[in-house]
N, C-alpha and C. Protein backbone atom coordinates (compact mmCIF):
# COMPACT_ATOMS: atom_id res chain seq x y z
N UNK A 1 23.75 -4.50 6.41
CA UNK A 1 22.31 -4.28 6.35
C UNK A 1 21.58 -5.36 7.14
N UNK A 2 20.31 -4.91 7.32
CA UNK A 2 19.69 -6.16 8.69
C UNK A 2 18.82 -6.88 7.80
N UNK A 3 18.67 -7.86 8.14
CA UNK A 3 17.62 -8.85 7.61
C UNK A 3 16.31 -8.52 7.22
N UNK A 4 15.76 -8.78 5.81
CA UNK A 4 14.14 -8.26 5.57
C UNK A 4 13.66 -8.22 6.62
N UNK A 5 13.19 -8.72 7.55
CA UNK A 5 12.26 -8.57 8.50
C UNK A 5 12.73 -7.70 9.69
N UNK A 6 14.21 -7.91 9.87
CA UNK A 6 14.38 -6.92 11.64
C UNK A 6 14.26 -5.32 10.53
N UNK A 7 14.62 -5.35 9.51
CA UNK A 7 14.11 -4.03 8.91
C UNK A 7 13.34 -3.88 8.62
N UNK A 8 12.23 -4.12 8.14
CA UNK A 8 10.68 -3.76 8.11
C UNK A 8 10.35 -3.79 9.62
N UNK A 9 11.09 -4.35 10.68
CA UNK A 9 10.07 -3.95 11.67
C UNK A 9 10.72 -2.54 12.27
N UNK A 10 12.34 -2.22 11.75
CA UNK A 10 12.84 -0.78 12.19
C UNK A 10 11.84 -0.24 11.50
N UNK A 11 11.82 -0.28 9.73
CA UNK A 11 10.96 0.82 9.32
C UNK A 11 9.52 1.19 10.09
N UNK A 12 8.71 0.14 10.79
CA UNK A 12 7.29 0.14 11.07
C UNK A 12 7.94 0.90 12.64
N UNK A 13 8.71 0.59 13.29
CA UNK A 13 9.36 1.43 14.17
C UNK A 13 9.50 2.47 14.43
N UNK A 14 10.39 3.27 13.29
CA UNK A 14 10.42 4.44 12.49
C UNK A 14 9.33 5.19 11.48
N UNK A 15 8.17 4.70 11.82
CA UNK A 15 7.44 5.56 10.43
C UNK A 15 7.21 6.75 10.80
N UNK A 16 6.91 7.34 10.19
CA UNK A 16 6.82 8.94 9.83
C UNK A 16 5.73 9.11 10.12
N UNK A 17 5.20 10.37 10.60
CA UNK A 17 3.75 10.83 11.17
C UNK A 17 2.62 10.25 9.78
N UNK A 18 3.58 10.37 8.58
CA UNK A 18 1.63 10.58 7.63
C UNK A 18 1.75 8.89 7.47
N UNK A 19 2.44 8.34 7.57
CA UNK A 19 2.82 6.74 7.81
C UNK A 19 2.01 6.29 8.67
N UNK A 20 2.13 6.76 9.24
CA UNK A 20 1.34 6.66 11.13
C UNK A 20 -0.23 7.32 10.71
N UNK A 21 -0.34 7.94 10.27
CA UNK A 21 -1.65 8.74 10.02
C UNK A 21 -2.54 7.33 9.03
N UNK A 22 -1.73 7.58 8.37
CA UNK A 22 -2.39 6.87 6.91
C UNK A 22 -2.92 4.98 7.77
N UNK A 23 -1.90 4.52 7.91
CA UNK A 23 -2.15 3.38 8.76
C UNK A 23 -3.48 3.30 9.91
N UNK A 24 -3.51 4.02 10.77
CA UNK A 24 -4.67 4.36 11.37
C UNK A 24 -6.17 4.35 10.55
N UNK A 25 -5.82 5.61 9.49
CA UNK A 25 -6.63 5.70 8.88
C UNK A 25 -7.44 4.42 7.80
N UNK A 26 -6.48 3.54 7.40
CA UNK A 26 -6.79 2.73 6.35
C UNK A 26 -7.87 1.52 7.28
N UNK A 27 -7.02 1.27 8.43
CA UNK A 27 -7.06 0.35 9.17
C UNK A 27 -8.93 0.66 10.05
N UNK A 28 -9.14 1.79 9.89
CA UNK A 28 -10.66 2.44 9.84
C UNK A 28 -11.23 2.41 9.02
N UNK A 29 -10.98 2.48 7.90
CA UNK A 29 -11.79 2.64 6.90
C UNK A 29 -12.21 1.40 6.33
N UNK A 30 -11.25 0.40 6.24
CA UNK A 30 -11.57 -0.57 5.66
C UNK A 30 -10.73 -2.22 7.01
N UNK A 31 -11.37 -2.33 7.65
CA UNK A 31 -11.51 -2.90 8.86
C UNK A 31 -11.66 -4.38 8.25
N UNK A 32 -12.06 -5.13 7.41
CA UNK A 32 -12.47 -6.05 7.08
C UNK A 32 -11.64 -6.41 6.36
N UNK A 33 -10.08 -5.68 5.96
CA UNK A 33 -9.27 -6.11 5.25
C UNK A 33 -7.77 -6.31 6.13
N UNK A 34 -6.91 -6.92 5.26
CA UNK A 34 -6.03 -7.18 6.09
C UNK A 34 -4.69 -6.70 5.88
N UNK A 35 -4.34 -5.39 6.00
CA UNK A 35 -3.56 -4.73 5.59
C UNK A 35 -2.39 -4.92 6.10
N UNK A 36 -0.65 -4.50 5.80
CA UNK A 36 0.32 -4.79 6.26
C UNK A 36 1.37 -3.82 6.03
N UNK A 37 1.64 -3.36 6.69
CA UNK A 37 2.95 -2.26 6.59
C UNK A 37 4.52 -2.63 6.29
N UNK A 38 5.02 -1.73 5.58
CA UNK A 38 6.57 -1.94 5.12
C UNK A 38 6.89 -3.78 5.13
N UNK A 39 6.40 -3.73 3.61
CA UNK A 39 6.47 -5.01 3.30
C UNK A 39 7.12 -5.41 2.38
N UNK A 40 7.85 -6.46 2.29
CA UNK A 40 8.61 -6.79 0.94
C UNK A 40 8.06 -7.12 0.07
N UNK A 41 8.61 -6.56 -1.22
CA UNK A 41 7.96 -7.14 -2.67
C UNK A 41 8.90 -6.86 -2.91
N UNK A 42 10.12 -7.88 -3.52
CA UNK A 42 11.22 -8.15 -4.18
C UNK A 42 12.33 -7.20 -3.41
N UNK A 43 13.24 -6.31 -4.13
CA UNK A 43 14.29 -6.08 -3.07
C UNK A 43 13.38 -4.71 -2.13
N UNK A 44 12.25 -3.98 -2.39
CA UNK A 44 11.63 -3.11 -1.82
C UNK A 44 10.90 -3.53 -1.11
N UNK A 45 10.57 -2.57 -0.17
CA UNK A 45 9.40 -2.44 1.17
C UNK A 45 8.46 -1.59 0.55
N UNK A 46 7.26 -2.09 0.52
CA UNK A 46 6.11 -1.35 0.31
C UNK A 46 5.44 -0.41 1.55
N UNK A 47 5.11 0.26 1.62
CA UNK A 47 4.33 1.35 2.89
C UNK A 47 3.23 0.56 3.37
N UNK A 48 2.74 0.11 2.44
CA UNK A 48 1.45 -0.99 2.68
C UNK A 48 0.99 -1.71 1.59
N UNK A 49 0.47 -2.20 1.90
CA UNK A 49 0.12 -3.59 0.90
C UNK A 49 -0.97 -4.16 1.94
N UNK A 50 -1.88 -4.34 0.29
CA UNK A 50 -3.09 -5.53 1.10
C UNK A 50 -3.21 -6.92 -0.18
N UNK A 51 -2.28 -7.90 0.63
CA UNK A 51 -2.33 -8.86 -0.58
C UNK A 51 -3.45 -9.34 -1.17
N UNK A 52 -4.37 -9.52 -0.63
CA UNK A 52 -6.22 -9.79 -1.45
C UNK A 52 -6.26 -9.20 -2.37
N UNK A 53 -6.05 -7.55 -2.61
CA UNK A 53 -6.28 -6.74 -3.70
C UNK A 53 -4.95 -6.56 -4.50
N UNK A 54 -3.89 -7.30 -4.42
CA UNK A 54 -2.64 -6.81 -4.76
C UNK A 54 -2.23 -5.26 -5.33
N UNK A 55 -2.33 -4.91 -3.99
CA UNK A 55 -2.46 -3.31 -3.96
C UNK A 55 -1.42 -3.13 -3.50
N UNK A 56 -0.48 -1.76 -3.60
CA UNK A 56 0.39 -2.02 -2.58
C UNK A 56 0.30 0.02 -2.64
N UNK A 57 0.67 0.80 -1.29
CA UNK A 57 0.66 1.65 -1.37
C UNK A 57 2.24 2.76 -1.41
N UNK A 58 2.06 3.68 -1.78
CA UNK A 58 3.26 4.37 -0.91
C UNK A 58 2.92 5.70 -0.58
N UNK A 59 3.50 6.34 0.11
CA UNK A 59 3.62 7.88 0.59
C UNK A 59 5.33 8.24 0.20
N UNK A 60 5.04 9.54 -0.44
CA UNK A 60 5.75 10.32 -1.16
C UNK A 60 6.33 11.38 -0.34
N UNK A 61 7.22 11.61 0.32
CA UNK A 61 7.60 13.00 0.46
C UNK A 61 8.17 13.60 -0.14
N UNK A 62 8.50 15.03 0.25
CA UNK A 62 9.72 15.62 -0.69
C UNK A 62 10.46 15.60 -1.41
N UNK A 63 11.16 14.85 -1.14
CA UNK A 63 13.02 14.39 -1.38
C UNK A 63 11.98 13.42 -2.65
N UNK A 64 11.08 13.37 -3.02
CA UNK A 64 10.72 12.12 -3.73
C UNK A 64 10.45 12.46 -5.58
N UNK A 65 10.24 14.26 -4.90
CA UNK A 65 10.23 15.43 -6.03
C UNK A 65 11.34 15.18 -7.08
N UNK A 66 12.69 14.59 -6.13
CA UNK A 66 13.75 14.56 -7.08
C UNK A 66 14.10 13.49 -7.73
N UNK A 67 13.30 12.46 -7.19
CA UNK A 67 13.82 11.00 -7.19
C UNK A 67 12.49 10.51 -8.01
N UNK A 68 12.50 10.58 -9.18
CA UNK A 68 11.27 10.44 -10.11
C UNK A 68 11.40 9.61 -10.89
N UNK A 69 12.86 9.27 -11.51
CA UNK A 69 13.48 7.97 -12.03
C UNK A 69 13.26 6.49 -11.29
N UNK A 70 14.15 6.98 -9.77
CA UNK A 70 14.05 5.57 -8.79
C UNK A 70 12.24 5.35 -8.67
N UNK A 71 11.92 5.96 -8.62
CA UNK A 71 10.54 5.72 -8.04
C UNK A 71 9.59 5.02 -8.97
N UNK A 72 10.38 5.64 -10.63
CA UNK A 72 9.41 4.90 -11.40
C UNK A 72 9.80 3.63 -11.47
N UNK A 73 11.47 3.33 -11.47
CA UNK A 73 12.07 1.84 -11.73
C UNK A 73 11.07 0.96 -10.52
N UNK A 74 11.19 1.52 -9.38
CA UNK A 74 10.80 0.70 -7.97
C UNK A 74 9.28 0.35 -7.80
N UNK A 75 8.47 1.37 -8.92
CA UNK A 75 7.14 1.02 -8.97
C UNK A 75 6.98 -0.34 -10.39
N UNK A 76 7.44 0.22 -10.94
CA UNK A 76 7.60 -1.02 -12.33
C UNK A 76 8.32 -2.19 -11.64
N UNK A 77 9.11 -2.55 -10.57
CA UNK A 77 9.71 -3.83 -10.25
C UNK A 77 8.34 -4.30 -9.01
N UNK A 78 7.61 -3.58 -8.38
CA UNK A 78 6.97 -3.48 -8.07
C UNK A 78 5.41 -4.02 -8.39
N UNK A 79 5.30 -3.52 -9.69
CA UNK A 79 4.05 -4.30 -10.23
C UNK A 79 4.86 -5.60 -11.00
N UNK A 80 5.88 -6.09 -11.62
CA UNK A 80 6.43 -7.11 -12.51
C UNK A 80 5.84 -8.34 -11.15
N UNK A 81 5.38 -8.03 -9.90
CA UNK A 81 5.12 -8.93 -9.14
C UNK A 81 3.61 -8.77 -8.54
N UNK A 82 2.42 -8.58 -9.55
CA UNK A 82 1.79 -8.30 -9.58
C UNK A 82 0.82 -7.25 -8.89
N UNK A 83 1.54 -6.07 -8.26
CA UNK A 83 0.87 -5.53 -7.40
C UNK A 83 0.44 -4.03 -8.31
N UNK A 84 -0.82 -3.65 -8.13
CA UNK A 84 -0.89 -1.92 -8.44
C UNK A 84 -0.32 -1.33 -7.51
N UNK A 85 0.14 0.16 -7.96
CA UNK A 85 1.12 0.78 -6.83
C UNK A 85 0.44 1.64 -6.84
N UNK A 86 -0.01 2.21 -5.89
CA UNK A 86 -0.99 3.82 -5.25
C UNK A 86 0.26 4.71 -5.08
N UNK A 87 0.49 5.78 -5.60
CA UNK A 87 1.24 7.07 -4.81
C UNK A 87 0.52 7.71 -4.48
N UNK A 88 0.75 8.13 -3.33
CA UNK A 88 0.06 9.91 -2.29
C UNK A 88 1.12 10.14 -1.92
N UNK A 89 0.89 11.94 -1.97
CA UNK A 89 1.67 12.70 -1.64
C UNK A 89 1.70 13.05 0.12
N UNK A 90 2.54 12.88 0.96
CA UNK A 90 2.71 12.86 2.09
C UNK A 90 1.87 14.13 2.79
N UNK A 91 2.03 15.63 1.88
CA UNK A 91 1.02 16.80 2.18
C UNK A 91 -0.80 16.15 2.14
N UNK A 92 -0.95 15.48 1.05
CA UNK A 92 -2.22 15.15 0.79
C UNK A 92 -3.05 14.13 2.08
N UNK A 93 -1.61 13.14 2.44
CA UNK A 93 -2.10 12.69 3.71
C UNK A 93 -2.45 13.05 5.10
N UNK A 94 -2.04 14.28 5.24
CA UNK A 94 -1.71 15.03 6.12
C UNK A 94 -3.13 15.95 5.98
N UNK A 95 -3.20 16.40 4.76
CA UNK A 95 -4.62 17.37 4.94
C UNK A 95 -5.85 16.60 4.09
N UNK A 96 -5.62 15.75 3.10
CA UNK A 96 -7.09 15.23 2.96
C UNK A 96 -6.67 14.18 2.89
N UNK A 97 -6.93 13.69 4.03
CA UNK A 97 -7.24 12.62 4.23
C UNK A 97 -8.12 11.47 3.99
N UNK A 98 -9.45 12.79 3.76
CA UNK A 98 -10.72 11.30 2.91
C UNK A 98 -10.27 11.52 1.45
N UNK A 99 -9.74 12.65 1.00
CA UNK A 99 -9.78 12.01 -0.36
C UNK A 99 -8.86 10.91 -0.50
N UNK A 100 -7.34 10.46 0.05
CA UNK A 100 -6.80 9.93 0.57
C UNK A 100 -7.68 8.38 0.05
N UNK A 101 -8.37 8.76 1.17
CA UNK A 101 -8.98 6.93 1.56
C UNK A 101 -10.25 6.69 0.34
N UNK A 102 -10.88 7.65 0.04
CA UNK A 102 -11.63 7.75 -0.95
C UNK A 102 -11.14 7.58 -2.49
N UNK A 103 -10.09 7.72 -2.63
CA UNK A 103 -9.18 7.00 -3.38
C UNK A 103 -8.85 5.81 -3.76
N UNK A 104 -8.67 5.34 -2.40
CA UNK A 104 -8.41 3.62 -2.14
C UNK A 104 -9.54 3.45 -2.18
N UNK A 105 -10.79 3.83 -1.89
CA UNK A 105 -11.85 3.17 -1.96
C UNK A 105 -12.35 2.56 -3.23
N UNK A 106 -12.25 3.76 -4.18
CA UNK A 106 -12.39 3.34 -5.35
C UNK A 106 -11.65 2.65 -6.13
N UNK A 107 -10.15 2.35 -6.11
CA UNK A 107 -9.66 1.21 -6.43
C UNK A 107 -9.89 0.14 -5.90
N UNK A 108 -10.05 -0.27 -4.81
CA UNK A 108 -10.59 -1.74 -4.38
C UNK A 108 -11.15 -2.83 -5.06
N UNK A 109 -12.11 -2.11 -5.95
CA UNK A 109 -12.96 -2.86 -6.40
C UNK A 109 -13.01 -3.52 -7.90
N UNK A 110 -11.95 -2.79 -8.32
CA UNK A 110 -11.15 -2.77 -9.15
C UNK A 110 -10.18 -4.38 -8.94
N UNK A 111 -9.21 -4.19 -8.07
CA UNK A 111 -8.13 -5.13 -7.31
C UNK A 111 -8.67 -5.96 -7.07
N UNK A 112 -9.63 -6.14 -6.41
CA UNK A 112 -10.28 -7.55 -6.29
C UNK A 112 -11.07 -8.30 -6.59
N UNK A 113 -10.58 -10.14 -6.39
CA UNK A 113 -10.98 -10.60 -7.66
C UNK A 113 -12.56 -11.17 -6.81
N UNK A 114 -13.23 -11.27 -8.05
CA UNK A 114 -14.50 -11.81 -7.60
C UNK A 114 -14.65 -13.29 -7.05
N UNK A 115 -15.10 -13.64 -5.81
CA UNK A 115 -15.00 -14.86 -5.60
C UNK A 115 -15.99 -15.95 -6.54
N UNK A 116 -15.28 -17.34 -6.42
CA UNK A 116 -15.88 -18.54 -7.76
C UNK A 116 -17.45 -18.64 -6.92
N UNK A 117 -17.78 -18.83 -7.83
CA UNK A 117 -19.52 -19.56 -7.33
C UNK A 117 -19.13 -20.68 -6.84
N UNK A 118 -20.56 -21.66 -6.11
CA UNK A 118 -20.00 -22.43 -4.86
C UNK A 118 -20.21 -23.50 -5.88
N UNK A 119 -19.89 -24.80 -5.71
CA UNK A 119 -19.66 -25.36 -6.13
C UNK A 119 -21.01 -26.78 -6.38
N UNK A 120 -21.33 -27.07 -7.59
CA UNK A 120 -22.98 -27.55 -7.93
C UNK A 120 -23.74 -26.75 -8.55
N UNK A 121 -23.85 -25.19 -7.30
CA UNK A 121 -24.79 -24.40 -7.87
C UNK A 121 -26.11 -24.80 -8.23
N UNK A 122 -26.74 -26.09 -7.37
CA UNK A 122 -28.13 -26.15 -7.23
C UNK A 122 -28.87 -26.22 -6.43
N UNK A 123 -29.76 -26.62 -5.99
CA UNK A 123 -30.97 -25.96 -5.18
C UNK A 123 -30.75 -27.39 -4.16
């Protein structure tokens, strides 16, 4: 097997059209953040992750219908390192797309933490 990183950069290599879609898309929508593709969090690669919000996303295809066990273990090892895990369904990325991002929108705000007041706090 190749090293965390020369494999996350095959996977980012290799992504899949709604991979590719979704990325584009996030990377529009929310421009001011600093998002990161197929990323490690413990022995898994996340689809994306934006560490500010410890968010981390994935896209679901098919084959994922069957795999409902792994997915839950990999989301639970997943958050044990503090991240929320988003699933979308790979169809959903593909055709709604704002609800998609409208989704993430509304968790955001949620995920992130409020910054400290400045420091004195007087006039």
């Amino acid at each position: 097997m190749l090293p965390p990183r020369a494999y996350a950069r095959q996977l980012r290599r290799e992504a899949s059209t709604p991979e590719r879609a979704l990325w584009r898309a996030l990377r529009r929508a929310f421009p001011e953040r600093h998002w990161r593709r197929q990323v490690a969090i413990g022995p898994y690669f996340a689809d994306f992750a934006l560490h500010a919000a410890k968010l981390a996303i994935e896209i679901d295809g098919g084959l994922h219908a069957d795999r409902k066990d792994e997915d839950a273990r990999r989301t639970m090892l997943i958050e044990t390192h503090g991240f929320h895990v988003t699933r979308f369904w790979s169809n959903d990325v593909m055709h709604n797309m704002e609800g998609v991002i409208e989704t993430v929108r509304l968790i955001l705000p949620q995920r992130t933490p409020t910054p400290p007041s400045p420091k004195g706090g007087g006039l």
